[in-house]
C-alpha atoms as a PDB file:
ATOM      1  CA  UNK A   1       0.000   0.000   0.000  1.00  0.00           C
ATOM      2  CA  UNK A   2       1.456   3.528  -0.821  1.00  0.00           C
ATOM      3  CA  UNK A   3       2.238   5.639   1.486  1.00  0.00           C
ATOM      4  CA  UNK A   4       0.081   8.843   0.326  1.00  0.00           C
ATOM      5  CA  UNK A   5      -3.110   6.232   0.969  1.00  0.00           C
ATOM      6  CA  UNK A   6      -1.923   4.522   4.394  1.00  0.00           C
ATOM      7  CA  UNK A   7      -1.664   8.935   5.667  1.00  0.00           C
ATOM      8  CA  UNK A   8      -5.258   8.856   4.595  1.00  0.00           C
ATOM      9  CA  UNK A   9      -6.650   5.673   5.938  1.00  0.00           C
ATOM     10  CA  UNK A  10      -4.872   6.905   9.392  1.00  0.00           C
ATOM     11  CA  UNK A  11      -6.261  10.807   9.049  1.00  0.00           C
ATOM     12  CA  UNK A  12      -9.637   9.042   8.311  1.00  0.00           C
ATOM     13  CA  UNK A  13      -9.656   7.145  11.438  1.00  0.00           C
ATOM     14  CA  UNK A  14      -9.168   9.873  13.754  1.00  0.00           C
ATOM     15  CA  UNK A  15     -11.614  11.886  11.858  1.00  0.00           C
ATOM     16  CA  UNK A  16     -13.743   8.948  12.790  1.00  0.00           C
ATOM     17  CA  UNK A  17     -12.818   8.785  16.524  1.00  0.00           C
ATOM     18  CA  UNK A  18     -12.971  12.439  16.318  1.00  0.00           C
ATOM     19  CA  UNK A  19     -16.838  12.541  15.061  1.00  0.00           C
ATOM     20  CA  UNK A  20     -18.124   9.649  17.706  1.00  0.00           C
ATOM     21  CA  UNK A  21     -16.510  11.983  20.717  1.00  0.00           C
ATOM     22  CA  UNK A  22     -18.132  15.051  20.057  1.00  0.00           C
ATOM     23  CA  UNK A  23     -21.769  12.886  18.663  1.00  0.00           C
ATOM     24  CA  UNK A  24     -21.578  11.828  22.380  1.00  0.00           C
ATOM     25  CA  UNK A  25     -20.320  15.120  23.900  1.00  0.00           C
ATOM     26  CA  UNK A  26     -23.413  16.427  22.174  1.00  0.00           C
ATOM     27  CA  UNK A  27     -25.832  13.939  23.393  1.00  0.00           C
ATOM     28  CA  UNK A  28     -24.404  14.631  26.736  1.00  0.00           C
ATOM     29  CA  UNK A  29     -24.958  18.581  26.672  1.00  0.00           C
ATOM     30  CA  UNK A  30     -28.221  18.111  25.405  1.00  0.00           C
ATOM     31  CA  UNK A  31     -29.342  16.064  28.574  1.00  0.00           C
ATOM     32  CA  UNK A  32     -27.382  18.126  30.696  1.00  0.00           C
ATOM     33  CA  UNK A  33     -29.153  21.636  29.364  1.00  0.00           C
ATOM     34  CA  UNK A  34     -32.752  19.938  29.434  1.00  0.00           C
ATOM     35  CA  UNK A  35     -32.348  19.072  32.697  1.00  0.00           C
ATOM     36  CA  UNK A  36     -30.948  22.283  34.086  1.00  0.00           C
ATOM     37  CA  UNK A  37     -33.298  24.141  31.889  1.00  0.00           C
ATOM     38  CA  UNK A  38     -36.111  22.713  33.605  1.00  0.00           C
ATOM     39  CA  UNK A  39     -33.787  23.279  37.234  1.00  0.00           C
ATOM     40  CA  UNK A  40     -33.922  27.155  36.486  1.00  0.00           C
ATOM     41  CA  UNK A  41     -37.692  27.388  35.077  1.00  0.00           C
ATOM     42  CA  UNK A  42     -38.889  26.121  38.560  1.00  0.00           C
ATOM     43  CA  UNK A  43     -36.226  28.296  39.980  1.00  0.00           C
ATOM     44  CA  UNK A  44     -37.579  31.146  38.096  1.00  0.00           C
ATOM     45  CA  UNK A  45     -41.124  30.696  39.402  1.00  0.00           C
ATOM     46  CA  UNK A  46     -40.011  31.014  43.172  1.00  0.00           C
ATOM     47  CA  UNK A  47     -38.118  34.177  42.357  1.00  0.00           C
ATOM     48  CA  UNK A  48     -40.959  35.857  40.580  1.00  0.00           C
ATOM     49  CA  UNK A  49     -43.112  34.766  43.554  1.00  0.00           C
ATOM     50  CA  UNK A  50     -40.923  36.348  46.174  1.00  0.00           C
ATOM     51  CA  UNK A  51     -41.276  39.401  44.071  1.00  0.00           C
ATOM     52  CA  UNK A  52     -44.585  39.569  44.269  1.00  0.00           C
ATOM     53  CA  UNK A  53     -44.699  39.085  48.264  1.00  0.00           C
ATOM     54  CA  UNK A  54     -42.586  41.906  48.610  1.00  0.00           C
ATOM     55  CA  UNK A  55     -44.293  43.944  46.348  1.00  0.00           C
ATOM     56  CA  UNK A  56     -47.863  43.350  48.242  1.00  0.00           C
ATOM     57  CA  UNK A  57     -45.609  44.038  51.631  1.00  0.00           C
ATOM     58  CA  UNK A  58     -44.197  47.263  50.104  1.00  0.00           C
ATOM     59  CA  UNK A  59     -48.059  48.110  49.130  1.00  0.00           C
ATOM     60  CA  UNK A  60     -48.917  47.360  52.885  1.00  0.00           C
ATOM     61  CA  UNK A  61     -46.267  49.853  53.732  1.00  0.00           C
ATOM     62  CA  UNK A  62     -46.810  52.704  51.608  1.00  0.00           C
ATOM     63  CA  UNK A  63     -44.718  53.868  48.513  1.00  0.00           C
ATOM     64  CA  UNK A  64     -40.871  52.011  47.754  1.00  0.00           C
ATOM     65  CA  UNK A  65     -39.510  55.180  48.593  1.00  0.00           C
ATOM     66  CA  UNK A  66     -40.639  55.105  52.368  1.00  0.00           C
ATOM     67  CA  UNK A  67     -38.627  51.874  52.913  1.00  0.00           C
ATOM     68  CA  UNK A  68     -35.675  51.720  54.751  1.00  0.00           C
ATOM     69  CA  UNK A  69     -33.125  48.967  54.462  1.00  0.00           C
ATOM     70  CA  UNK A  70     -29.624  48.223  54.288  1.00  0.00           C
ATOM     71  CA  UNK A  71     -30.031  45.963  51.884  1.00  0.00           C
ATOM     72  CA  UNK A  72     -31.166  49.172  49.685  1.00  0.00           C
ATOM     73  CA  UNK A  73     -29.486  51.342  50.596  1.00  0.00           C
ATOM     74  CA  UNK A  74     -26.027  52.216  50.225  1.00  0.00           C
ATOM     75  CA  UNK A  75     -23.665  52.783  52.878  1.00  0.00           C
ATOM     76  CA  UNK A  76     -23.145  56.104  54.155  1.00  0.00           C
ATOM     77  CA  UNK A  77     -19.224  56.305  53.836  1.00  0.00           C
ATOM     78  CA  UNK A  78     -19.089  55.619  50.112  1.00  0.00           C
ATOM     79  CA  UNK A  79     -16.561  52.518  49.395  1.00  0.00           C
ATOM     80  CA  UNK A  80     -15.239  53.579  46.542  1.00  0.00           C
ATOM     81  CA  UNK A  81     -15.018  49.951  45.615  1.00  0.00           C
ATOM     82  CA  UNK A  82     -17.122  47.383  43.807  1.00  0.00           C
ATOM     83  CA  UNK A  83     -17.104  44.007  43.903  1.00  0.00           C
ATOM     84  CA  UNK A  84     -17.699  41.878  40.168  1.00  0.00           C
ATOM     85  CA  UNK A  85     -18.315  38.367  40.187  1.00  0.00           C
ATOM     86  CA  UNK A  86     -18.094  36.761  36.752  1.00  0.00           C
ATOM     87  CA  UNK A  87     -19.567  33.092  36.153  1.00  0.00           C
ATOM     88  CA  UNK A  88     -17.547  31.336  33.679  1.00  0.00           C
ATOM     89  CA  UNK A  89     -17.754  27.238  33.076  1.00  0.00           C
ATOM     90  CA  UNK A  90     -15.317  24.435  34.484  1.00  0.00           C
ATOM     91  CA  UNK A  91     -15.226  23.132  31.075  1.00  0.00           C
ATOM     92  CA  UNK A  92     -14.182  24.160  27.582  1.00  0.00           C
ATOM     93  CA  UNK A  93     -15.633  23.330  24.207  1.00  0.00           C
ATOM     94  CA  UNK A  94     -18.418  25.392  24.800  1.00  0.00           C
ATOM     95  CA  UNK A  95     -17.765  28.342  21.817  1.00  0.00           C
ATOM     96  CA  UNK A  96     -17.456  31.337  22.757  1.00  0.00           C
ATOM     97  CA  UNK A  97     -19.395  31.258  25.859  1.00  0.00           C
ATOM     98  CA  UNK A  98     -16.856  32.054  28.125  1.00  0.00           C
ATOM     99  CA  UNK A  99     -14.648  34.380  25.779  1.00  0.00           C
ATOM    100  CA  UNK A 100     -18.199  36.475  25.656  1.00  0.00           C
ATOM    101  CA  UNK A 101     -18.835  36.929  29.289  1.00  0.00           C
ATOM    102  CA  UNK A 102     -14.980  37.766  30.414  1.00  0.00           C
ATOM    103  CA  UNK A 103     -14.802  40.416  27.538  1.00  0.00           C
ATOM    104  CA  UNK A 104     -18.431  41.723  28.841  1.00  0.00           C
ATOM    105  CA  UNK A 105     -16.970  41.633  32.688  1.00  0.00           C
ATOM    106  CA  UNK A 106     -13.642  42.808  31.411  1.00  0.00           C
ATOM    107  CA  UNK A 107     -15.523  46.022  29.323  1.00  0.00           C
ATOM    108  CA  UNK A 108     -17.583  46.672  32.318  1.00  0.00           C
ATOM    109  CA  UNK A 109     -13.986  46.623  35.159  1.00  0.00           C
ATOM    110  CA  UNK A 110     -12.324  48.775  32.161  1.00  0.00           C
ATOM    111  CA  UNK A 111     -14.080  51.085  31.264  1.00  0.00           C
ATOM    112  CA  UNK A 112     -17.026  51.938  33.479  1.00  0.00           C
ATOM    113  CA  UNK A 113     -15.552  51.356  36.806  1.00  0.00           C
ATOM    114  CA  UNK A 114     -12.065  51.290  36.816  1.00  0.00           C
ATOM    115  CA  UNK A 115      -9.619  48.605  37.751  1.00  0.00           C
ATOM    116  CA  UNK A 116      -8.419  50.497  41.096  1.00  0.00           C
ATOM    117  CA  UNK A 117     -11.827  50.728  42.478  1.00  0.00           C
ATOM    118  CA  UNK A 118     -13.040  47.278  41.497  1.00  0.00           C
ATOM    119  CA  UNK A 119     -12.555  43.703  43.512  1.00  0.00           C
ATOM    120  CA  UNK A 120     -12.790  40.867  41.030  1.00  0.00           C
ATOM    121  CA  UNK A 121     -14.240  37.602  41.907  1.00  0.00           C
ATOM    122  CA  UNK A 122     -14.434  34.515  39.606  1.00  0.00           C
ATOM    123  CA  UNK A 123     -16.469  31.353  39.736  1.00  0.00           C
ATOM    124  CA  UNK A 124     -14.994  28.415  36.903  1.00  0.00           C
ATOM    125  CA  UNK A 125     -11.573  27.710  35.578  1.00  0.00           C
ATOM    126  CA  UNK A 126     -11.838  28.746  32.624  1.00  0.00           C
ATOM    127  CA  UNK A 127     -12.626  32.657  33.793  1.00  0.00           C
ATOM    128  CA  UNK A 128      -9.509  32.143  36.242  1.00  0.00           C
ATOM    129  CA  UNK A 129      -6.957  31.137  33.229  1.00  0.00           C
ATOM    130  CA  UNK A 130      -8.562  34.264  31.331  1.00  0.00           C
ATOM    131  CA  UNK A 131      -7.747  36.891  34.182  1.00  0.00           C
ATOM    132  CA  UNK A 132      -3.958  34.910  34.644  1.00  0.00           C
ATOM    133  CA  UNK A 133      -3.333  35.389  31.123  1.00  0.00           C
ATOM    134  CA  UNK A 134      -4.515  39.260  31.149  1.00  0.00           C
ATOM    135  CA  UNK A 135      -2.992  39.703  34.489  1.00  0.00           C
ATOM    136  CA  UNK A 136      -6.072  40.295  35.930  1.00  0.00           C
ATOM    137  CA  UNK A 137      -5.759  40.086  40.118  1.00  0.00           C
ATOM    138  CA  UNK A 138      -8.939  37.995  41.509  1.00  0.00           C
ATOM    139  CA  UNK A 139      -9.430  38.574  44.909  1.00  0.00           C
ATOM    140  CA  UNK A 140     -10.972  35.090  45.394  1.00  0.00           C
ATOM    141  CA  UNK A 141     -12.251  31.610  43.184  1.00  0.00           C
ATOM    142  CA  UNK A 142     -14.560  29.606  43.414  1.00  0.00           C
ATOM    143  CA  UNK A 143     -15.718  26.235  42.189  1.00  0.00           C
ATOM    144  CA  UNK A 144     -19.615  25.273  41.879  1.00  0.00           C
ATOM    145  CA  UNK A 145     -19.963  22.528  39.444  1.00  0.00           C
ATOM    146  CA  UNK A 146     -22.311  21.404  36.926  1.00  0.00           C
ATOM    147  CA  UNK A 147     -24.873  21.844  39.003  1.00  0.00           C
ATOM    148  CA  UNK A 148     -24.283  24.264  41.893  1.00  0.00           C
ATOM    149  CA  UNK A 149     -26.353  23.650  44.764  1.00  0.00           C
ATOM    150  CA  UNK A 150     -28.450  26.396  46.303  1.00  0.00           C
ATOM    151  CA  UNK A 151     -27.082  25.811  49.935  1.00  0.00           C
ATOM    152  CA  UNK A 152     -23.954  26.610  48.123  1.00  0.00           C
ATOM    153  CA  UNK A 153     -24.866  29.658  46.573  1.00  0.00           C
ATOM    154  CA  UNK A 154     -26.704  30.554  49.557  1.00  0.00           C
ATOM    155  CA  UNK A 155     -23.361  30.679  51.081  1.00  0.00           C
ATOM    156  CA  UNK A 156     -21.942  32.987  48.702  1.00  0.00           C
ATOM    157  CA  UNK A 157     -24.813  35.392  48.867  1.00  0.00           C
ATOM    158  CA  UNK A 158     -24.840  35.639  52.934  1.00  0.00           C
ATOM    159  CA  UNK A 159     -21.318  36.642  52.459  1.00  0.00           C
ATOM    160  CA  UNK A 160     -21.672  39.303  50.105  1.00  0.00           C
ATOM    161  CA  UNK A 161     -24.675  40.548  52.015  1.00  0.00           C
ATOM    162  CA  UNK A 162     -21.958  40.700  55.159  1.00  0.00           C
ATOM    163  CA  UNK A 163     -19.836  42.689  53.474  1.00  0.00           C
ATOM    164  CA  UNK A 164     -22.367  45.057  52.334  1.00  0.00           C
ATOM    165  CA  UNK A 165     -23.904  45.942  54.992  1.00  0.00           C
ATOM    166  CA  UNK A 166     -20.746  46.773  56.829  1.00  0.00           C
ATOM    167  CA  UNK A 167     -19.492  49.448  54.067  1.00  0.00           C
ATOM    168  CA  UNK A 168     -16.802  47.187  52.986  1.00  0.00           C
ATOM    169  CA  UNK A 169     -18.557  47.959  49.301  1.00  0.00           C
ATOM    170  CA  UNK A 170     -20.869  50.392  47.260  1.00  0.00           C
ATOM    171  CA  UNK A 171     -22.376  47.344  45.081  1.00  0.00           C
ATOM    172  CA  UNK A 172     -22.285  43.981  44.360  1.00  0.00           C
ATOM    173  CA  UNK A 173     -22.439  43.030  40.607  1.00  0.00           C
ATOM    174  CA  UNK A 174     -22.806  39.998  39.117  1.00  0.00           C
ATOM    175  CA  UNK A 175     -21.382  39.345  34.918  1.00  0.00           C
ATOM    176  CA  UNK A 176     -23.060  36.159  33.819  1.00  0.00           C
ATOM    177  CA  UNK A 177     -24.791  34.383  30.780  1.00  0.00           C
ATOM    178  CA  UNK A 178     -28.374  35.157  31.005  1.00  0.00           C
ATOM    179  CA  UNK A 179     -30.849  32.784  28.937  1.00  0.00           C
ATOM    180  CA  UNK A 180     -33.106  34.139  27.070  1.00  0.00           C
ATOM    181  CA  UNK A 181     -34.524  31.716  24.594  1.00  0.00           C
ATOM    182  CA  UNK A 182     -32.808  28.555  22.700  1.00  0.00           C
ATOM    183  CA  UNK A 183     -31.522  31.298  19.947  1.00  0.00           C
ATOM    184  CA  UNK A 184     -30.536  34.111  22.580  1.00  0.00           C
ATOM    185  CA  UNK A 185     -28.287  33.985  25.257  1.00  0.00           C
ATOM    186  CA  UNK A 186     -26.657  37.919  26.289  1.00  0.00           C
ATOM    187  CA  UNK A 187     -23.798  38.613  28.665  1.00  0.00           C
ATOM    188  CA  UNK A 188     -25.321  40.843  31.704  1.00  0.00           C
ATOM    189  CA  UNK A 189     -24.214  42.731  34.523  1.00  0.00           C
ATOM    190  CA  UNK A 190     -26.653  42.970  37.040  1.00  0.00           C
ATOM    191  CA  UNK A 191     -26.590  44.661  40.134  1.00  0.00           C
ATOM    192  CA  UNK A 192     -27.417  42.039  43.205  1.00  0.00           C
ATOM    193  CA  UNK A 193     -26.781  44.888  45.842  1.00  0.00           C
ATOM    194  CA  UNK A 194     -28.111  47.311  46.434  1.00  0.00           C
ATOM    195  CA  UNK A 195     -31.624  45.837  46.070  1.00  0.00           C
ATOM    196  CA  UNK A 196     -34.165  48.551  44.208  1.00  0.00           C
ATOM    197  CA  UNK A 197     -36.637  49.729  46.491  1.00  0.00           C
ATOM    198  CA  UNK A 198     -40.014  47.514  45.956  1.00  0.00           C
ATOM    199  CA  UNK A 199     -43.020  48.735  44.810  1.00  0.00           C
ATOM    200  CA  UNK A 200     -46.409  47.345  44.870  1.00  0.00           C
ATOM    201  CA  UNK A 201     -47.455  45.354  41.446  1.00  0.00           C
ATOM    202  CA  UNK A 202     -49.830  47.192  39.391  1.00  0.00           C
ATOM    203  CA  UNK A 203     -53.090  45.512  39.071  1.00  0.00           C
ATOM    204  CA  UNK A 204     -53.695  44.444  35.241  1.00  0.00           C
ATOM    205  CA  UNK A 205     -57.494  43.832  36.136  1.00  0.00           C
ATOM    206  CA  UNK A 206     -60.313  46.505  34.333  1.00  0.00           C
ATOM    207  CA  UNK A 207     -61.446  47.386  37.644  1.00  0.00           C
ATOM    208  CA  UNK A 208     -59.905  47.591  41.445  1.00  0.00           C
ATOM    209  CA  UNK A 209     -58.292  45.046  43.384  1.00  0.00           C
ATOM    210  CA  UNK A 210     -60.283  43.686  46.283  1.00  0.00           C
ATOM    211  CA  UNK A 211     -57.262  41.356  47.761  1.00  0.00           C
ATOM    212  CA  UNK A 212     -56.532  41.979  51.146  1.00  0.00           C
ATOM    213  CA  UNK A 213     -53.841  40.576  53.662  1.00  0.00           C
ATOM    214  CA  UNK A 214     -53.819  40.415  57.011  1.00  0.00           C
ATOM    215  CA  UNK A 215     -49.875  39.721  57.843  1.00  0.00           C
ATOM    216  CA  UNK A 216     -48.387  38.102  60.926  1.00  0.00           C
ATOM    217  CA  UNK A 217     -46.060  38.849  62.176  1.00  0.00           C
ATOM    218  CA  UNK A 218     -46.782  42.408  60.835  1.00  0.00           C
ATOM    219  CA  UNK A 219     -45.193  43.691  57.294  1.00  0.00           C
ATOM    220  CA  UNK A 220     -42.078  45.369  58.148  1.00  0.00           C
ATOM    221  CA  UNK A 221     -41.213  42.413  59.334  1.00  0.00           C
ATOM    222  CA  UNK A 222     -41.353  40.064  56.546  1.00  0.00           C
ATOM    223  CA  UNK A 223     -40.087  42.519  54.438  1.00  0.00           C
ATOM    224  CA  UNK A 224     -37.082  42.528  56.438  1.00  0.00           C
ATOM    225  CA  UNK A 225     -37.315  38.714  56.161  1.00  0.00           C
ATOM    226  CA  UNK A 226     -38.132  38.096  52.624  1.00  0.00           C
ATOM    227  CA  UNK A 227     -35.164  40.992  51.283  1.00  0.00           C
ATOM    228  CA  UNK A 228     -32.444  38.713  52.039  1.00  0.00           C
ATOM    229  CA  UNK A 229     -34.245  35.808  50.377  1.00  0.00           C
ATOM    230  CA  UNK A 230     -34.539  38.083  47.254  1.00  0.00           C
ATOM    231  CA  UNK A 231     -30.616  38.516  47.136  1.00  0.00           C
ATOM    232  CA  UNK A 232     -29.999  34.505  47.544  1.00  0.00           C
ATOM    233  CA  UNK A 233     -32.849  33.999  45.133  1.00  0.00           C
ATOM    234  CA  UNK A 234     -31.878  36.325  42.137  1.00  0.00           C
ATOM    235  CA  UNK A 235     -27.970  34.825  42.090  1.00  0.00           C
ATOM    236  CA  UNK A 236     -29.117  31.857  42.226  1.00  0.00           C
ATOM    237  CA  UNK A 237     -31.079  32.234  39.312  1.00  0.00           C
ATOM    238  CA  UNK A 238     -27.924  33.563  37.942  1.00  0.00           C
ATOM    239  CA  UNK A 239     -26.510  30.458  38.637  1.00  0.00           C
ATOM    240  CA  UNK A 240     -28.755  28.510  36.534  1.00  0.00           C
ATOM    241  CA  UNK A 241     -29.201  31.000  33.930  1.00  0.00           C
ATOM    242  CA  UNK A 242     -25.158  30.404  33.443  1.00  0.00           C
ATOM    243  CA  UNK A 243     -25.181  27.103  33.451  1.00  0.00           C
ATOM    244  CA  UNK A 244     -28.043  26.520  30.814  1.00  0.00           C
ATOM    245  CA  UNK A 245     -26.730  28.968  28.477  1.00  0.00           C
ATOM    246  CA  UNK A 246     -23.183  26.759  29.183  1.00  0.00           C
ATOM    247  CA  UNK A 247     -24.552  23.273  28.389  1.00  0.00           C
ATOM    248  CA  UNK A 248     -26.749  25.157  25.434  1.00  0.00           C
ATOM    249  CA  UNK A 249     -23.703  26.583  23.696  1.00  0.00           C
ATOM    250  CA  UNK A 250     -21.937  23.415  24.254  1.00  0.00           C
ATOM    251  CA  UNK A 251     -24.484  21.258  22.569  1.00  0.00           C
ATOM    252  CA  UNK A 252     -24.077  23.770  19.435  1.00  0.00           C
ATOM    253  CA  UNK A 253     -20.608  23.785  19.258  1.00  0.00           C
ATOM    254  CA  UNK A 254     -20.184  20.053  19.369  1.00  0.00           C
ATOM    255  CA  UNK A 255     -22.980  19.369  17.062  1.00  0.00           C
ATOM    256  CA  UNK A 256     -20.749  21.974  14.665  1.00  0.00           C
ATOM    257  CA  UNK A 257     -17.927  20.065  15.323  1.00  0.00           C
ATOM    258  CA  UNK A 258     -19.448  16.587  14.555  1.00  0.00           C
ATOM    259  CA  UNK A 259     -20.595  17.760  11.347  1.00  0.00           C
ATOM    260  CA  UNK A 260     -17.378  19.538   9.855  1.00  0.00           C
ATOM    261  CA  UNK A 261     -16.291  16.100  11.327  1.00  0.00           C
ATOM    262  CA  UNK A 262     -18.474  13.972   8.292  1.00  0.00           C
ATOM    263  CA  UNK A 263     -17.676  16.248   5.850  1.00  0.00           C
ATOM    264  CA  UNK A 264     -13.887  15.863   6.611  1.00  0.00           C
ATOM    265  CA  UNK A 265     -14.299  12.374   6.510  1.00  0.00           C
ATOM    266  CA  UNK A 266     -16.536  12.347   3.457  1.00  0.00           C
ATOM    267  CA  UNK A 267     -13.419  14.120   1.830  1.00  0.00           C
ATOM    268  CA  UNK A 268     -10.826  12.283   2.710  1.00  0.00           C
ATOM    269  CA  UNK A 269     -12.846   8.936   1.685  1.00  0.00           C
ATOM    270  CA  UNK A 270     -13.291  10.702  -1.802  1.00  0.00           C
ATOM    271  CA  UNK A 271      -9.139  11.444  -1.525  1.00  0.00           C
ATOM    272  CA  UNK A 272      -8.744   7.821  -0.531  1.00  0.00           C
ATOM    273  CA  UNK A 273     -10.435   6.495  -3.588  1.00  0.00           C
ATOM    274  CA  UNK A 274      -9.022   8.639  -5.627  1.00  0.00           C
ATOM    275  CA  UNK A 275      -5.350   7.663  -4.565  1.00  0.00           C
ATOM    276  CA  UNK A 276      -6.304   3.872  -4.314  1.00  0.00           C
ATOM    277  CA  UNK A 277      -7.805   4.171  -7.893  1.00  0.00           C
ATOM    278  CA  UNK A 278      -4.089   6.069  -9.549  1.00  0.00           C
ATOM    279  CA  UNK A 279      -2.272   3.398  -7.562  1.00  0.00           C
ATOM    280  CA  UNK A 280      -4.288   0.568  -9.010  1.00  0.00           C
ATOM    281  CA  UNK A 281      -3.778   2.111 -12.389  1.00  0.00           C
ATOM    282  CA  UNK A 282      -0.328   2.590 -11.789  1.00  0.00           C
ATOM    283  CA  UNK A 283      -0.007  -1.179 -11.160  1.00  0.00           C
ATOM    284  CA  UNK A 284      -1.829  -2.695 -14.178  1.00  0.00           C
ATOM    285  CA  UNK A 285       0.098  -0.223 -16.679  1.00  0.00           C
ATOM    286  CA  UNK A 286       3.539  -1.588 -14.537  1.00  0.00           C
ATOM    287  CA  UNK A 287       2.171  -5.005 -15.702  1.00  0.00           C
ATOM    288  CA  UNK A 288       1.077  -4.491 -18.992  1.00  0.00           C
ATOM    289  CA  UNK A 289       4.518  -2.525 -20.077  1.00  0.00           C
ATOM    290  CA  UNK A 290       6.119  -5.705 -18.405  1.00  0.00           C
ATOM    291  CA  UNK A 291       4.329  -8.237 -20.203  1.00  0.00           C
ATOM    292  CA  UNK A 292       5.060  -6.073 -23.764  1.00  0.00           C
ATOM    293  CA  UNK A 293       8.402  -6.157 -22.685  1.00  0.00           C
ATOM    294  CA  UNK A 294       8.840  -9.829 -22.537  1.00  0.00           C
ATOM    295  CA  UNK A 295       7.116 -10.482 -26.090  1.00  0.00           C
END
């Protein structure tokens, strides 16, 4: 066998090997983003419910503006300092997932805040081997998983609520992934603290609401109580938001790769032929010139 056609028959086995890793990397992302998708649609629903508990206690207390908090409000010796927390993946061979949310985070440090008056934060290994290669200092890492865990993220929230609340910063911002629909995913900051004053939901009815709550203990209260529970809530839809738009842009990329995978292999079988047929031609006019020769 020639040489020129054993380099094919070898480049068309690893295409091979190639295409059935990334068919079941696919297969893999796709159970791993329906199952997460359905994670942060329930996840959703609680965090649009706490919304609307504290908007009926801020309508039992009067207007958003009348509410004091220190979850709302800022601190009264200005920080001067922010903190950003970017959520990147574990993983690679995702696209440009990651690249998109480090250059949004990275636009956002640069060029609205400033580097000097900004404490970085990174969840994933992949947005910690971005910020080492841009010399980027991150204050602290952290590691959450495929699926992070609320008690987790709980965690994380308490903490930055800590901090808050003593002055140690002005706001708490969070650079993600949001997940829009199976088409749209956008890189977001959003602010986590301070919280925006609630307001009361506006009734979509024709004519007046007749609902009326009786609250125990009594609505300052359970403001005070459900506020924090809106800060855990919201990053940990974050969270999830980042990780479906991860496993989403995963599946895509891989089912991408698979198929420039068969067409490489499609190629190099019409090479292989194609070399296999000259050499067999080669062969038989060897032969026949032979054979001529001996007559």
């Amino acid at each position: 066998m020639p040489a020129n056609i054993r380099e094919i028959k070898g480049r068309m086995k690893a295409v091979g090997n190639i295409e059935r890793i990334t068919k079941t990397m696919q297969l893999i992302a796709s159970a791993r983003f329906q199952a997460m998708q359905k994670k942060a649609t329930q996840s959703q629903a609680y965090t649009q419910k706490i919304g609307e508990m504290v908007g009926e206690l801020a309508a039992a207390l009067g207007t958003g503006g009348d509410i004091s908090h220190p979850l709302i409000s800022p601190p009264d010796t200005p920080a001067n300092k922010e903190l950003v927390l970017v959520l990147t993946s574990e993983r690679g061979l995702c696209g440009a997932y990651n690249g998109n949310v480090m250059r949004k985070g990275l636009r956002y440090v640069r060029d609205e805040q400033g580097l000097d008056k900004t404490q970085l934060e990174v969840v994933g290994k992949k947005g910690q081997a971005f910020c080492k290669f841009n010399n980027l200092e991150v204050a602290e890492s952290y590691t959450f998983g495929d699926s992070p865990a609320y008690e987790d993220v709980e965690q994380l929230a308490q903490k930055y609520m800590d901090a808050f609340t003593a002055g140690q910063y002005d706001a708490v911002k969070v650079v993600y992934m949001k997940f829009e629909s199976m088409s749209r995913q956008t890189p977001t900051v959003q602010t986590l603290l301070p919280l925006e004053p609630p307001v009361a939901a506006e009734d979509d009815s024709d004519g007046p609401s007749n609902s009326v709550y009786e609250f125990s203990p009594d609505a300052e209260t359970m403001l005070a109580e459900l506020l924090p529970v809106t800060v855990k809530t919201t990053l940990y839809q974050c969270f999830n938001d980042a990780v479906v738009s991860e496993q989403l842009a995963r599946m895509v990329a891989m089912k991408a790769a698979t198929d420039a995978a068969g067409k490489q292999k499609t190629s190099l079988k019409r090479q292989f032929n194609r070399a296999r047929q000259t050499a067999i031609t080669t062969e038989l006019s060897e032969l026949i010139g032979g054979a001529a020769a001996l007559e």
